[in-house]
Protein backbone atom coordinates (compact mmCIF):
# COMPACT_ATOMS: atom_id res chain seq x y z
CA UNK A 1 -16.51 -19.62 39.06
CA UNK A 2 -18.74 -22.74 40.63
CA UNK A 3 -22.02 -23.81 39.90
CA UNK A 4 -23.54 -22.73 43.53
CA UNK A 5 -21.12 -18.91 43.02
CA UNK A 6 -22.94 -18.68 39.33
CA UNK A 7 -26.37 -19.40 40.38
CA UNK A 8 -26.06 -16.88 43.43
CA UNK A 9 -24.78 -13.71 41.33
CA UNK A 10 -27.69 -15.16 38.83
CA UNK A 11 -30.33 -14.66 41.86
CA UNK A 12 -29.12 -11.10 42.59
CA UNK A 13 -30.75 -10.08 39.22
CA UNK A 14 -34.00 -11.89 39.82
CA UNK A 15 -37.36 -9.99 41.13
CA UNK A 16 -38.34 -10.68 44.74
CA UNK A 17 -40.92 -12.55 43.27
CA UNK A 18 -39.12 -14.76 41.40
CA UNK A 19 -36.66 -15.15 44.44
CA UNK A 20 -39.68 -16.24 46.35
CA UNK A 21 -40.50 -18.80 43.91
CA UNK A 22 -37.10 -20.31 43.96
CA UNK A 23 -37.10 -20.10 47.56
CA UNK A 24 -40.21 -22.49 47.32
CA UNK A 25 -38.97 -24.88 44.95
CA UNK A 26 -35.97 -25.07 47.05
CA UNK A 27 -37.89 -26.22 49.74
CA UNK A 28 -40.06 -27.94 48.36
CA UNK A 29 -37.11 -29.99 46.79
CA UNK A 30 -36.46 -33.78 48.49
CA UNK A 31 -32.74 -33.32 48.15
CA UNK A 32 -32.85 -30.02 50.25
CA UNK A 33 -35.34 -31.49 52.38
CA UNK A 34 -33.00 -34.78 53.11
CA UNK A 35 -30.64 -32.71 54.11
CA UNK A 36 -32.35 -30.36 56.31
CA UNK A 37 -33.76 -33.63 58.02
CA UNK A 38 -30.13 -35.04 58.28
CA UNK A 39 -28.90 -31.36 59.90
CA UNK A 40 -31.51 -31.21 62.11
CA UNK A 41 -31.08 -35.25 63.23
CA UNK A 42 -27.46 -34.51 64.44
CA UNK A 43 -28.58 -31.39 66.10
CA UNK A 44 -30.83 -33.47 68.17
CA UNK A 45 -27.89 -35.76 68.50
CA UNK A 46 -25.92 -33.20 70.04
CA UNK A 47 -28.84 -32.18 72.56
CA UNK A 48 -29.38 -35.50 73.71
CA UNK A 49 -25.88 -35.94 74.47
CA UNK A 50 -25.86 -32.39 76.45
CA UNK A 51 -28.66 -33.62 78.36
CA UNK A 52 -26.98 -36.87 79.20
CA UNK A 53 -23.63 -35.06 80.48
CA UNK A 54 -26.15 -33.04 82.47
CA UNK A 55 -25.48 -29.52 80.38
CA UNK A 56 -29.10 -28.38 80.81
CA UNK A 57 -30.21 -24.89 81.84
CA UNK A 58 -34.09 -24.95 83.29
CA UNK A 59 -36.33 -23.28 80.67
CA UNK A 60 -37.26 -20.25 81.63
CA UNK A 61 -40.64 -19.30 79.62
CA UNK A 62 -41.15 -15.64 81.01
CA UNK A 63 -37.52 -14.54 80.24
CA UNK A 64 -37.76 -15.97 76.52
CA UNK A 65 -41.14 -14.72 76.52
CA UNK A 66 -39.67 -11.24 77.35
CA UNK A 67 -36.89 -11.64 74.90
CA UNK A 68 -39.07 -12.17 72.27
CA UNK A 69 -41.22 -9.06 73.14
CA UNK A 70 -37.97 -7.12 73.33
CA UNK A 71 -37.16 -8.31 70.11
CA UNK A 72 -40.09 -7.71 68.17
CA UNK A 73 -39.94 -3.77 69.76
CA UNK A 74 -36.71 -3.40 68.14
CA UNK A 75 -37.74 -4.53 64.54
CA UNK A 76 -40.82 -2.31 65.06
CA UNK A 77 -43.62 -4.71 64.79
C-alpha cells in the first residue's frame, strides 16, 4: 500500500475535527501551496491562450447569477 493510500484509509478514522485540522495544515503547508500556485499558473496559461485563438464566450452576469441562485435552491440554503 503507498504512503498517500495509508494516510487516506488513516483519515477515514479521524473526527471531523481532526480532519479539519489536517485540512488546515495542509493548506497552510508551502509545498501544497507551491503547487496550488503552479496549477493555477498553467490554468491561466491555458486561458490566455483561449483568449488569443479567440475562444471567448461574453460573460453573462445575470445567467451565472441565476445559476448560482438555482444552485443554492437545490442544496437548500
Amino acid at each position: 500500500m503507498s504512503t498517500v493510500a495509508e494516510v487516506k484509509a488513516a483519515t477515514e478514522r479521524l473526527s471531523a475535527q481532526d480532519c479539519w485540522e489536517l485540512y488546515r495544515w495542509l493548506g497552510e503547508s508551502k509545498a501544497v501551496q507551491r503547487l496550488r500556485h503552479e496549477e493555477l499558473r498553467r490554468e491561466i496559461v491555458v486561458g490566455i491562450e483561449q483568449a488569443n485563438r479567440g475562444d471567448v464566450a461574453p460573460l453573462d452576469t445575470e445567467k451565472t447569477k441565476q445559476e448560482v441562485r438555482r444552485r443554492l435552491r437545490k442544496e437548500g440554503k
